[in-house]
N, C-alpha and C. Protein backbone atom coordinates (compact mmCIF):
# COMPACT_ATOMS: atom_id res chain seq x y z
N UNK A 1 1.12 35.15 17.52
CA UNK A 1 0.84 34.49 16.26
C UNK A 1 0.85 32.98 16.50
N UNK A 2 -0.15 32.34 16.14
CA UNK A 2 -0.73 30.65 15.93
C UNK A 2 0.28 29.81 15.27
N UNK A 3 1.11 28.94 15.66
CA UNK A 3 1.55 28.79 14.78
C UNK A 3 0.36 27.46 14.06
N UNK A 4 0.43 26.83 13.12
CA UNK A 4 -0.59 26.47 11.98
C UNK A 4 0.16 25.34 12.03
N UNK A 5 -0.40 24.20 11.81
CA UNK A 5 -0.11 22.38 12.14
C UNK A 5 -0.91 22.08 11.15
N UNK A 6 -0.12 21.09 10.31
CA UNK A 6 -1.06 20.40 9.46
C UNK A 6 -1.15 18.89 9.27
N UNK A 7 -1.51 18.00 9.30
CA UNK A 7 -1.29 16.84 9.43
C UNK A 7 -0.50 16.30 8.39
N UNK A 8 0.45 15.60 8.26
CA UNK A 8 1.26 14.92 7.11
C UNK A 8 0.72 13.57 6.38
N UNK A 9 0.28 14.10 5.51
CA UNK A 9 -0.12 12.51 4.57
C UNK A 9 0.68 12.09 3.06
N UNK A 10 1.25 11.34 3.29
CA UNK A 10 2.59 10.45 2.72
C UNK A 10 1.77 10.77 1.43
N UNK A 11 0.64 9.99 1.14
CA UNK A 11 -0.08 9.73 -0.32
C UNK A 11 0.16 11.22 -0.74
N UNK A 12 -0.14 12.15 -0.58
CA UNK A 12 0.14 13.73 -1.10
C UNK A 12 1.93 13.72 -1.84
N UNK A 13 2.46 13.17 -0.94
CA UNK A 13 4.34 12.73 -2.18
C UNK A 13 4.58 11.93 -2.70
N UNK A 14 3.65 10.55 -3.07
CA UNK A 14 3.83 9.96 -4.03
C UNK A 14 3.26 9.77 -5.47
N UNK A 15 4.13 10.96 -6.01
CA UNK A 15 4.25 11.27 -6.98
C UNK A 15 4.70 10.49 -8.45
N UNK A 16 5.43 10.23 -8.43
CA UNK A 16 5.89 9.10 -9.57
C UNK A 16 6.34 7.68 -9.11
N UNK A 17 5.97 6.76 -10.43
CA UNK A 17 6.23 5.53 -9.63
C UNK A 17 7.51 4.85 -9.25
N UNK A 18 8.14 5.91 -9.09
CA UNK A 18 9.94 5.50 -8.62
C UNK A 18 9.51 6.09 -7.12
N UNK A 19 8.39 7.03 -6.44
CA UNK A 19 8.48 7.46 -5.37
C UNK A 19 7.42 6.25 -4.72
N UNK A 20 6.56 5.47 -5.22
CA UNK A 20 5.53 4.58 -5.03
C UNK A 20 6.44 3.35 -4.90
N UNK A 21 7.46 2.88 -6.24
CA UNK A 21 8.16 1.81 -5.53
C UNK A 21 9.27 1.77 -4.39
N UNK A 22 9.65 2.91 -4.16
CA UNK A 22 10.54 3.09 -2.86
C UNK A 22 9.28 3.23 -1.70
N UNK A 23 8.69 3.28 -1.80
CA UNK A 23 7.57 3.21 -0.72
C UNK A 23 7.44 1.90 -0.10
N UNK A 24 7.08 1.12 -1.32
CA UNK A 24 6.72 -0.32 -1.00
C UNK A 24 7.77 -1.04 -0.70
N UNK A 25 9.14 -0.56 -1.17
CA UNK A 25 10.11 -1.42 -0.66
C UNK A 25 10.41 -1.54 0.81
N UNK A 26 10.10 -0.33 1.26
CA UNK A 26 10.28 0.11 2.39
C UNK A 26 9.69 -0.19 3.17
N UNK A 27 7.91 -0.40 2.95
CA UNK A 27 6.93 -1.31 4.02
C UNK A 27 7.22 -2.65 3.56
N UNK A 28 7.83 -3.20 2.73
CA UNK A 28 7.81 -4.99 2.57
C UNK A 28 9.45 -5.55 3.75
N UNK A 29 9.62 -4.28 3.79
CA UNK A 29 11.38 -4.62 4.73
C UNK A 29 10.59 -4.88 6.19
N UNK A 30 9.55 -3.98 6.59
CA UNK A 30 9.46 -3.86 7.72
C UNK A 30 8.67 -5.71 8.21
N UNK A 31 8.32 -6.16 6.85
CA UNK A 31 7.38 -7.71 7.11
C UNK A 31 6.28 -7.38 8.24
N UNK A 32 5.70 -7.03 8.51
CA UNK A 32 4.33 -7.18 9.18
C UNK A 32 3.50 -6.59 7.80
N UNK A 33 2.62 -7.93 7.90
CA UNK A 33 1.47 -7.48 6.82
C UNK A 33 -0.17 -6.75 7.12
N UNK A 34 0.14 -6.58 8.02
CA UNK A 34 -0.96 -5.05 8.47
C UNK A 34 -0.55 -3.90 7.80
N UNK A 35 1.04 -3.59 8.32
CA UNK A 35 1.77 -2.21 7.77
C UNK A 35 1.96 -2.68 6.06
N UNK A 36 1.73 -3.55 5.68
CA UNK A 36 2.29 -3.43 4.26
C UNK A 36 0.75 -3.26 3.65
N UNK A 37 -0.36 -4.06 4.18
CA UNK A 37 -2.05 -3.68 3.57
C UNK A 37 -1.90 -2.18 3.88
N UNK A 38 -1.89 -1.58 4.81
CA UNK A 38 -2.03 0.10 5.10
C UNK A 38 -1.04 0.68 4.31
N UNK A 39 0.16 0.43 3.59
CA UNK A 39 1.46 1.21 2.98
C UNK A 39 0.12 1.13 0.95
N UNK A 40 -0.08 -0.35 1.36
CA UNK A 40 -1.14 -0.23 -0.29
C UNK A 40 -2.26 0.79 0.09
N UNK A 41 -3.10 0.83 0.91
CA UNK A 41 -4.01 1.73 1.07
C UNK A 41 -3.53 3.41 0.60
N UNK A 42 -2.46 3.74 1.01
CA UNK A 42 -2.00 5.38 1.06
C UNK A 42 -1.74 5.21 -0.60
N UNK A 43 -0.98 3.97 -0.77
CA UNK A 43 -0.92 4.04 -2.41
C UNK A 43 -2.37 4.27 -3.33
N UNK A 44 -2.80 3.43 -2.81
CA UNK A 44 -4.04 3.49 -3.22
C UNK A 44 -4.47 5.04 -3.39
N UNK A 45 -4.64 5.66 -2.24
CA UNK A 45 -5.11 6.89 -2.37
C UNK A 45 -4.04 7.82 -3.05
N UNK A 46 -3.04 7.90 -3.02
CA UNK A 46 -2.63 8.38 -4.21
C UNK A 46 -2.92 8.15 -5.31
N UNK A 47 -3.15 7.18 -5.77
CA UNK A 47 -3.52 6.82 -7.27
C UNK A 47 -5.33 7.15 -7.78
N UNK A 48 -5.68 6.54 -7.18
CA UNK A 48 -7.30 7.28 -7.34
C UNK A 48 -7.96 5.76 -6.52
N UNK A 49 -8.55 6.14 -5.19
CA UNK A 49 -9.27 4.83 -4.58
C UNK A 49 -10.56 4.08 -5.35
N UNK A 50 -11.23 5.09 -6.06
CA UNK A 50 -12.41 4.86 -6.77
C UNK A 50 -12.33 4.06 -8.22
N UNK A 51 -11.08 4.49 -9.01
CA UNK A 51 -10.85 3.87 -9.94
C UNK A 51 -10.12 2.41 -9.55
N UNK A 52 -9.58 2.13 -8.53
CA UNK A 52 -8.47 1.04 -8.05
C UNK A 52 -9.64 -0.34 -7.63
N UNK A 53 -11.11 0.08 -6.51
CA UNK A 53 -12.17 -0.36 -6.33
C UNK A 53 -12.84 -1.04 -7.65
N UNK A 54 -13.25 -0.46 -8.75
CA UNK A 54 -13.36 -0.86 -9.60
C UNK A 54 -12.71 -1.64 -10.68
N UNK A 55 -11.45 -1.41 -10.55
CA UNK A 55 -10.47 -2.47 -11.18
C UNK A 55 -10.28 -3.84 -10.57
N UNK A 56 -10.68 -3.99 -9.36
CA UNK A 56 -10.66 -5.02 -8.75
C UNK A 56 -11.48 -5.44 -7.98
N UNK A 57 -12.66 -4.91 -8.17
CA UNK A 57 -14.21 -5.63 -8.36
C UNK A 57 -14.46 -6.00 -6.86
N UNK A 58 -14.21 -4.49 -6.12
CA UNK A 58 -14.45 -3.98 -5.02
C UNK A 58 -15.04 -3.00 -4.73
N UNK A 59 -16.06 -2.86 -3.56
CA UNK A 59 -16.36 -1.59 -3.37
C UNK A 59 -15.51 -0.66 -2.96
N UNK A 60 -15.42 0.46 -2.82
CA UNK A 60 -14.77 1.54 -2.55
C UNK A 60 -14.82 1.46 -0.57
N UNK A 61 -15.81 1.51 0.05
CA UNK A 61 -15.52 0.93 1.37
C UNK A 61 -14.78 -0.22 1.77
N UNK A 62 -15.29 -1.33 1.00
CA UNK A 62 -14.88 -2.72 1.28
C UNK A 62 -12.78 -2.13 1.35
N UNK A 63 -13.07 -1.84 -0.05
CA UNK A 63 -11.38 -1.69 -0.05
C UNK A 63 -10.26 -0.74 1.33
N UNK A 64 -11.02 -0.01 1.16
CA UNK A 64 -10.77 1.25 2.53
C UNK A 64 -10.45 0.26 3.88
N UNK A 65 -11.30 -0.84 3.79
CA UNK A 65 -11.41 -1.27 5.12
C UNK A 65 -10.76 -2.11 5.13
N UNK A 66 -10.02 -2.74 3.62
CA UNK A 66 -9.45 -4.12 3.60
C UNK A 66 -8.16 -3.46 3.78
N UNK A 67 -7.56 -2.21 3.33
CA UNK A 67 -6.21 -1.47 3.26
C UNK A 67 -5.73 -0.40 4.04
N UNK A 68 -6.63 -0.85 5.72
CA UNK A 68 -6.42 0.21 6.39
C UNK A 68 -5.64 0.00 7.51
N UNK A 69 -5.11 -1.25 7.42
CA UNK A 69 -4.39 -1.78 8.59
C UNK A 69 -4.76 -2.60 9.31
N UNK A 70 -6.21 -2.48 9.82
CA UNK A 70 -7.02 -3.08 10.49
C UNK A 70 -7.87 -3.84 10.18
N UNK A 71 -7.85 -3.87 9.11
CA UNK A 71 -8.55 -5.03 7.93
C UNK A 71 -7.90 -6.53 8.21
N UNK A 72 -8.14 -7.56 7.49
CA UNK A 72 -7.14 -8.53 7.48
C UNK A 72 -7.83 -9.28 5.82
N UNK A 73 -7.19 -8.02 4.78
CA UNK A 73 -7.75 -8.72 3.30
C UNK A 73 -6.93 -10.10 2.90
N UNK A 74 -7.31 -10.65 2.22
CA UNK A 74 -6.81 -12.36 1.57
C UNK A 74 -5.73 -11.63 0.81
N UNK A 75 -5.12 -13.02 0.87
CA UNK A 75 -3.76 -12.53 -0.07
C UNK A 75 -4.10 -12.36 -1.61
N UNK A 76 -5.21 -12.89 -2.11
CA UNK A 76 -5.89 -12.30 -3.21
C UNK A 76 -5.76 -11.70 -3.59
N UNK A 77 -6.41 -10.60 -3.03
CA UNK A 77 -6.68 -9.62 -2.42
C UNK A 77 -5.92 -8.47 -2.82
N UNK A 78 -4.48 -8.93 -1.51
CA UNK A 78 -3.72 -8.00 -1.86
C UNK A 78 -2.79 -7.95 -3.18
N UNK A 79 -2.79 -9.24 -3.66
CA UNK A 79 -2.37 -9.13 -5.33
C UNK A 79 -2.96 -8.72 -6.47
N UNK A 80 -4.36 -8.93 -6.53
CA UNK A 80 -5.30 -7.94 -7.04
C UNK A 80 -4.80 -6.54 -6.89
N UNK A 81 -4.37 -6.05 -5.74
CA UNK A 81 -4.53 -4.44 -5.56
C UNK A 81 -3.07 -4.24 -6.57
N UNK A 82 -1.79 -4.58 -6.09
CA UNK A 82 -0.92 -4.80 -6.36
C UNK A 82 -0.99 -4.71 -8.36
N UNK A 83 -1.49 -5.66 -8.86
CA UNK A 83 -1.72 -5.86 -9.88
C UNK A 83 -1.87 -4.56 -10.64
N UNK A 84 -3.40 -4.37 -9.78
CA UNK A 84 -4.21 -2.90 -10.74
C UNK A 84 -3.21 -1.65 -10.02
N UNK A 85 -2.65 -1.59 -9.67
CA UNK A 85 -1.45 -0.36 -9.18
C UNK A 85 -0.23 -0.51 -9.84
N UNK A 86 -0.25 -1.68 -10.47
CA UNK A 86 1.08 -1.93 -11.42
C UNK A 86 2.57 -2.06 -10.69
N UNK A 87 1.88 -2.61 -9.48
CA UNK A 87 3.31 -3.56 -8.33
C UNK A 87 3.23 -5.03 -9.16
N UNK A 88 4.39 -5.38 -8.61
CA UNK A 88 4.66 -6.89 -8.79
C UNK A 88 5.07 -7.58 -7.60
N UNK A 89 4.85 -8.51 -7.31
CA UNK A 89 5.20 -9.34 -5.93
C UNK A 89 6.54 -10.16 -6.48
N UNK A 90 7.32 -10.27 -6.02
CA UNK A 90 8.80 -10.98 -7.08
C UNK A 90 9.43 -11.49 -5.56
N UNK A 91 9.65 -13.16 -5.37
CA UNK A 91 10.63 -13.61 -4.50
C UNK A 91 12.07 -13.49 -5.03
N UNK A 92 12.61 -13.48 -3.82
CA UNK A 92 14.01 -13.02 -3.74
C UNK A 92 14.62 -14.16 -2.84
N UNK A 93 15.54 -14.77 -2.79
CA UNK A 93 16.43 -15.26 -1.43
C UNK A 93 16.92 -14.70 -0.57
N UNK A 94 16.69 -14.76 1.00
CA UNK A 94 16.73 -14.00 1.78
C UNK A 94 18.44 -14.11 2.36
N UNK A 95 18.69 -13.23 2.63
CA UNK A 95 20.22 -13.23 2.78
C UNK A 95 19.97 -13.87 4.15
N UNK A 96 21.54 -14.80 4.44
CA UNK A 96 21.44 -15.71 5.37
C UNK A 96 21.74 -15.44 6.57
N UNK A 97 21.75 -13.90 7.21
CA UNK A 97 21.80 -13.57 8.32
C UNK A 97 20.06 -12.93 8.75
N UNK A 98 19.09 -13.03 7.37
CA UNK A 98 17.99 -12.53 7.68
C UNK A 98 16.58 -13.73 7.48
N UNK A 99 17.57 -14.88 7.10
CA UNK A 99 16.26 -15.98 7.01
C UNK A 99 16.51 -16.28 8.38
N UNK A 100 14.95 -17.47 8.03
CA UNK A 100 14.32 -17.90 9.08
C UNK A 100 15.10 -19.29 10.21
């Protein structure tokens, strides 16, 4: 007997937006902003990519490609997405064993 492999895609469990903002908290800790454009992309596709494109007066490729990691979208950009997904970008003071 086979055993059966399926690939794991995160966007399939984010389910409510208490599971979407523990998401994002979690790629904004890691600070590289490749992984945090690709952490919005999976959001993205959880939420609906087609409706998110149009809220922010993007194509549906363009966006794919701006939130795939490998993109490098404007910070615009990524507040636009942010926006129409109903994130907020909010500074904080960085505790003083983790600033710069």
């Amino acid at each position: 007997m086979a055993l059966e492999i399926r690939r794991f895609d995160i966007a399939e469990h984010l389910n409510s937006d208490e599971d979407i903002e523990e998401f994002m908290i979690a790629a904004f800790e890691d600070g590289d902003p490749a992984f945090i454009a690709k952490c919005l992309g999976i959001v993205a596709r959880a939420q609906n990519m087609s409706k998110l494109a149009r809220d922010v007066g993007m194509s549906r490729a363009a966006l794919y490609k701006a939130l795939s990691g490998e993109g490098n979208p404007e910070f615009a950009t990524i507040l636009k997405v942010m926006k129409a997904l109903g994130l907020e970008l909010t500074p904080v003071l960085a505790k003083a064993e983790n600033a710069a």
